[in-house]
N, C-alpha and C. Protein backbone atom coordinates (compact mmCIF):
# COMPACT_ATOMS: atom_id res chain seq x y z
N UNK A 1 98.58 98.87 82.49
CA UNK A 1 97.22 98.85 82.01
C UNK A 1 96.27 99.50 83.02
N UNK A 2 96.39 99.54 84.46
CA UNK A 2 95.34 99.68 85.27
C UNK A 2 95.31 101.22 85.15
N UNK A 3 96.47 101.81 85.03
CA UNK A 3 96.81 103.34 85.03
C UNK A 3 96.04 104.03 83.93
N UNK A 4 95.98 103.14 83.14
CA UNK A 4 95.25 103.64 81.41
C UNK A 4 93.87 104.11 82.19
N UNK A 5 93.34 102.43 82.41
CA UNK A 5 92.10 102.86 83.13
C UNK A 5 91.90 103.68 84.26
N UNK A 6 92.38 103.94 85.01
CA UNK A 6 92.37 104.88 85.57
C UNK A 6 92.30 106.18 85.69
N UNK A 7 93.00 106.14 84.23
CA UNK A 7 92.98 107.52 83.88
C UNK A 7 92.22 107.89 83.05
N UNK A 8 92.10 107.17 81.59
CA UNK A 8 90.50 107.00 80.42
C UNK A 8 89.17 107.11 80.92
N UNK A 9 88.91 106.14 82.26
CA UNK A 9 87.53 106.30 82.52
C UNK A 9 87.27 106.59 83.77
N UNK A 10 87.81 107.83 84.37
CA UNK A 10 87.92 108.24 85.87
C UNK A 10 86.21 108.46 85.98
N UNK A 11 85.80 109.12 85.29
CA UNK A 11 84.16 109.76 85.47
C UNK A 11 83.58 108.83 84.81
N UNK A 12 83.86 107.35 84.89
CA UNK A 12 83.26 106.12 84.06
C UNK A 12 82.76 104.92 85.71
N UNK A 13 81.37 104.19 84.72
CA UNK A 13 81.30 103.28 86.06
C UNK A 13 82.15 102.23 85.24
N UNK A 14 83.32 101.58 86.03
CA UNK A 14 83.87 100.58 85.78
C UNK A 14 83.14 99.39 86.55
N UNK A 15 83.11 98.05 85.86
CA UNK A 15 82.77 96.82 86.27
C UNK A 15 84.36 96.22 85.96
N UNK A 16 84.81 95.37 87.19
CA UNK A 16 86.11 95.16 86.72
C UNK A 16 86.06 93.63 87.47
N UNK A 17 86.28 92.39 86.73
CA UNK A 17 86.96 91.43 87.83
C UNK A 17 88.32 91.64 87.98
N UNK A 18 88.57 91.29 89.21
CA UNK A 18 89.81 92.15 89.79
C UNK A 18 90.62 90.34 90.40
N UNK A 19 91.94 90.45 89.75
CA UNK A 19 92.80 89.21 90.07
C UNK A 19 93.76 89.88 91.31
N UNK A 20 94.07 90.81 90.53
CA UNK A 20 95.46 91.46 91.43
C UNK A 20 94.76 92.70 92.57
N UNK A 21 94.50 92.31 93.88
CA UNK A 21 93.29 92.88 94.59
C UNK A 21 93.87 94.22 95.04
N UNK A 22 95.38 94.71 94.60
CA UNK A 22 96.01 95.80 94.90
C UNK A 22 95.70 96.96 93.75
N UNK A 23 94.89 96.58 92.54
CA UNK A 23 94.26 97.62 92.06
C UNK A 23 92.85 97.59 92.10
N UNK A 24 92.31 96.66 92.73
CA UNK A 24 90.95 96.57 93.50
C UNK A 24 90.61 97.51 94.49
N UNK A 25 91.39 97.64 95.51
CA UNK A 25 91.14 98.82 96.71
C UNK A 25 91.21 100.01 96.35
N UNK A 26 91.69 100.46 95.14
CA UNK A 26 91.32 102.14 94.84
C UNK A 26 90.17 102.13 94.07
N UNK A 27 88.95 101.26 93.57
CA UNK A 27 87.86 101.50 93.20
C UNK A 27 87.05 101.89 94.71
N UNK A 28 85.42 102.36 94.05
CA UNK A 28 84.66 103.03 95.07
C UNK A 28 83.75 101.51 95.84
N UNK A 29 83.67 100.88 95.28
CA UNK A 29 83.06 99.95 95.90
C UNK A 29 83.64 98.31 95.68
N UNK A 30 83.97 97.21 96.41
CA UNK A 30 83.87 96.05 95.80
C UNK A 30 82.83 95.05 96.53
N UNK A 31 82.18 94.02 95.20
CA UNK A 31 81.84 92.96 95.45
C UNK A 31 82.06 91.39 95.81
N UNK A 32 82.22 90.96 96.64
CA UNK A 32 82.75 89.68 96.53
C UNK A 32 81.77 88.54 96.26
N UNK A 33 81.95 87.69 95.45
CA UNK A 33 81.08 86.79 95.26
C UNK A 33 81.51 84.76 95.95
N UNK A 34 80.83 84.28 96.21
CA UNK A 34 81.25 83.17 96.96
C UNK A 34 80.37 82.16 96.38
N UNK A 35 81.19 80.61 95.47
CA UNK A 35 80.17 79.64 94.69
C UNK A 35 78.89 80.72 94.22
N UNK A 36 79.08 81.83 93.66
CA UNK A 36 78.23 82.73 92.68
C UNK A 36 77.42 83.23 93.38
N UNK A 37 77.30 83.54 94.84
CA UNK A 37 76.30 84.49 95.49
C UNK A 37 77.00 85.59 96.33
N UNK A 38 76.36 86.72 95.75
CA UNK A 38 77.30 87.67 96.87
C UNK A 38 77.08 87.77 98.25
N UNK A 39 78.61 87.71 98.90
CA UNK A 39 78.80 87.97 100.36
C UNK A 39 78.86 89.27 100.66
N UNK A 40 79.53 89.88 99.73
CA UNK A 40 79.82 90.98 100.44
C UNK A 40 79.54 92.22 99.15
N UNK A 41 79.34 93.61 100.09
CA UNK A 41 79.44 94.88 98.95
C UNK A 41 79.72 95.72 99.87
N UNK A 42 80.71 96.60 99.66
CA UNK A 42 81.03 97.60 100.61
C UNK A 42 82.33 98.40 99.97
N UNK A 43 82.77 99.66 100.23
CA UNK A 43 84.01 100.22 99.79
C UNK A 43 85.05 99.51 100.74
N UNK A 44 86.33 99.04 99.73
CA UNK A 44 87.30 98.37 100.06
C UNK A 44 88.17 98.73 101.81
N UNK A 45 88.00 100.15 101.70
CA UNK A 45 88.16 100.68 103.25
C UNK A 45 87.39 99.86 104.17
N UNK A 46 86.29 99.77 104.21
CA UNK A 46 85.85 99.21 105.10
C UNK A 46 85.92 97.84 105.51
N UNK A 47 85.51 97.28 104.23
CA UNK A 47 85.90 95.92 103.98
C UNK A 47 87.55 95.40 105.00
N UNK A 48 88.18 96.27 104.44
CA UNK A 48 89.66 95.71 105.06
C UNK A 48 89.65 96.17 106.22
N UNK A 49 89.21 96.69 106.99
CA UNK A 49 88.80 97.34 108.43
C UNK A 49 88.27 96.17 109.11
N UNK A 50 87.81 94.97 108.77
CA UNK A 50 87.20 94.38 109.35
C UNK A 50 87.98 92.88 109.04
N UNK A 51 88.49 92.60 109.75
CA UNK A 51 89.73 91.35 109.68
C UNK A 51 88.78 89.93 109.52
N UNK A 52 87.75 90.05 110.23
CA UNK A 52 87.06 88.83 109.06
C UNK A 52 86.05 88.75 108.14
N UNK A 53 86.16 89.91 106.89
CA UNK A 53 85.83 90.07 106.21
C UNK A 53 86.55 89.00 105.19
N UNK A 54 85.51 88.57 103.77
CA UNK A 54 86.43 88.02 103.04
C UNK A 54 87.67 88.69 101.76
N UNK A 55 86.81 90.00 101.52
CA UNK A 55 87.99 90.45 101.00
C UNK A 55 89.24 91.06 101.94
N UNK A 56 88.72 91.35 103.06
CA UNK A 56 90.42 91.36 104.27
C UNK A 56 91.09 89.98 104.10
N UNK A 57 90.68 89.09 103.75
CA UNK A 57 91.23 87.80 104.31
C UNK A 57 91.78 87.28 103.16
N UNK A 58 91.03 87.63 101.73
CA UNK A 58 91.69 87.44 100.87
C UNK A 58 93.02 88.71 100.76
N UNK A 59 92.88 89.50 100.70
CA UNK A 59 93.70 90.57 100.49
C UNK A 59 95.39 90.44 101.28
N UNK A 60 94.99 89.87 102.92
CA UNK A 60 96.34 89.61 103.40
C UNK A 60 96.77 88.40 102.94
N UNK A 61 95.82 87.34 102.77
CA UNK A 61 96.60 86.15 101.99
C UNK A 61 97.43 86.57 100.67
N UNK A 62 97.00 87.33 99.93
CA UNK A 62 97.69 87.77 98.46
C UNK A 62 98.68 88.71 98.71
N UNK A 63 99.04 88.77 99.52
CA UNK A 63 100.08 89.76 100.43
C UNK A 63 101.27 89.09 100.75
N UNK A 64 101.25 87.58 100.76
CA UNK A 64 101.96 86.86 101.23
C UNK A 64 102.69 85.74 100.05
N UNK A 65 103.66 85.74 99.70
CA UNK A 65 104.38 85.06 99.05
C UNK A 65 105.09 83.62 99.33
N UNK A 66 104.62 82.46 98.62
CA UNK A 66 104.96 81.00 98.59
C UNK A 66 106.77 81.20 98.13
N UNK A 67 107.57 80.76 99.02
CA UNK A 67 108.78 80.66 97.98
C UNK A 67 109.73 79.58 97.83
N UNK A 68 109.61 78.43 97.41
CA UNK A 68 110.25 77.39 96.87
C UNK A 68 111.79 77.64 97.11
N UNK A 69 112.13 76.52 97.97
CA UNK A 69 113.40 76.62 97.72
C UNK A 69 114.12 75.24 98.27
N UNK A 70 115.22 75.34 97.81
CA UNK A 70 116.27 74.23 97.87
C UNK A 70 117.40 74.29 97.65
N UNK A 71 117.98 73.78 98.94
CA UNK A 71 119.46 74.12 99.45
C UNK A 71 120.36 72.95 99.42
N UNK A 72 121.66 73.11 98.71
CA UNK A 72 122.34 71.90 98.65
C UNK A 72 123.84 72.66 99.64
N UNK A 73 123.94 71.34 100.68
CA UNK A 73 125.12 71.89 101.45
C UNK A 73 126.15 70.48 101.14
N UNK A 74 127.53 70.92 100.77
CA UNK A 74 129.03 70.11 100.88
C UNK A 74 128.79 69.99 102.13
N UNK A 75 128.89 68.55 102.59
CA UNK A 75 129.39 68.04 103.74
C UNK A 75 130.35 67.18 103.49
N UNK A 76 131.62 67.89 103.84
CA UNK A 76 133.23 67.31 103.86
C UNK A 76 133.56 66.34 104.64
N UNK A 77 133.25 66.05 106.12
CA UNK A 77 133.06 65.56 106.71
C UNK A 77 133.15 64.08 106.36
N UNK A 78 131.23 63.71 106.01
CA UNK A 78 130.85 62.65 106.12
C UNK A 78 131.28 62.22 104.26
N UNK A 79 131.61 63.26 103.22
CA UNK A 79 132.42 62.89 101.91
C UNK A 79 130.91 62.70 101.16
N UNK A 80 129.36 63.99 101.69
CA UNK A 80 128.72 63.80 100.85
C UNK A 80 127.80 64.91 100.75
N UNK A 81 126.60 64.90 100.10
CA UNK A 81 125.74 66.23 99.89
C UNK A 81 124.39 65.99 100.61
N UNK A 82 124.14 67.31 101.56
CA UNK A 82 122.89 67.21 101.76
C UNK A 82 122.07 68.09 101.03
N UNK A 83 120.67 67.21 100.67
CA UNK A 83 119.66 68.84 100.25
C UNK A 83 118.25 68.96 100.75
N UNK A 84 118.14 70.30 101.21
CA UNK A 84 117.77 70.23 101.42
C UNK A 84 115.94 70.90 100.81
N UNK A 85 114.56 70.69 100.89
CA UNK A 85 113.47 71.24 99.75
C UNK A 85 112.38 71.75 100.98
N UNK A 86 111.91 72.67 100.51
CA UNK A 86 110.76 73.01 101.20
C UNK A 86 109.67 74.28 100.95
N UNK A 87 108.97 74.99 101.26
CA UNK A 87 108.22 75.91 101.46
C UNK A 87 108.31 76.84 102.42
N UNK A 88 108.23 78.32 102.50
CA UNK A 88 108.00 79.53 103.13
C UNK A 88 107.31 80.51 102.95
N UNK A 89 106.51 80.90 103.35
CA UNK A 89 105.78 82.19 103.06
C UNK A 89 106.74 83.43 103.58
N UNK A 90 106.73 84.31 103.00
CA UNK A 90 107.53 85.48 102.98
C UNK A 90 106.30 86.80 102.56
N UNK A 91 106.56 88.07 103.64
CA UNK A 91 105.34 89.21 103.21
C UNK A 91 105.84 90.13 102.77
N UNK A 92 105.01 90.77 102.16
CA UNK A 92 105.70 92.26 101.47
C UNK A 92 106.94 92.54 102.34
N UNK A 93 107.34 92.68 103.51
CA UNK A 93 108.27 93.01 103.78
C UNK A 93 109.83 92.09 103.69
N UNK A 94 109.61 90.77 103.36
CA UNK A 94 110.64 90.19 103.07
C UNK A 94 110.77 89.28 104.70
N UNK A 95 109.97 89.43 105.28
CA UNK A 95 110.21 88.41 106.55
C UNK A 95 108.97 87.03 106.25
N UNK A 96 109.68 86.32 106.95
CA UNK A 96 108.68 85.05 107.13
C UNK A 96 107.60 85.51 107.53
N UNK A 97 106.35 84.83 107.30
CA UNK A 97 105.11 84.45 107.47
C UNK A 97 104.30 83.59 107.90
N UNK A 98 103.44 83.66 108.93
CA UNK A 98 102.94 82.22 109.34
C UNK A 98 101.76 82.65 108.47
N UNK A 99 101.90 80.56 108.53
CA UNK A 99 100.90 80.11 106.93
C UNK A 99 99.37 80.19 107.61
């Protein structure tokens, strides 16, 4: 879908709320709004240039993946099962993440 737009209304002003903030950074400008007042307006370059910005801060958080998991190990041994449950963040690159 974003490609449509992208391509339909290139010489168009788009107003877009933006969920997925990775087709957010190729528009010319974004706004961020905070409990309904804006913080911020600036092109996304810059914005992310500046590490405590809130769309930098949102942007690397959404970068980062929650991944559920749970491990059941045979222990022969003691004649029983451990399991084990927890949480990890994992980043685009597939390595852990501190939360």
């Amino acid at each position: 879908m974003q490609s449509i737009v992208d391509a339909e209304f290139q010489n168009h002003t788009i107003v877009s709320i933006g969920h997925k903030l990775d087709n957010v950074i190729n528009y010319d400008k974004v706004a961020v709004l905070e409990a309904g007042h804006l913080v911020e307006f600036e092109s996304p370059e810059v914005l992310l240039s500046n590490s405590k910005s809130h769309f930098s801060r949102l942007y690397q958080k959404s970068r980062r993946v929650k991944v559920r998991y749970e491990a059941v190990e045979d222990i022969t041994v003691g004649g029983g099962v451990a399991i084990a449950e927890g949480e990890v963040e994992i980043d685009q690159k597939g390595e852990k993440s501190s939360i």
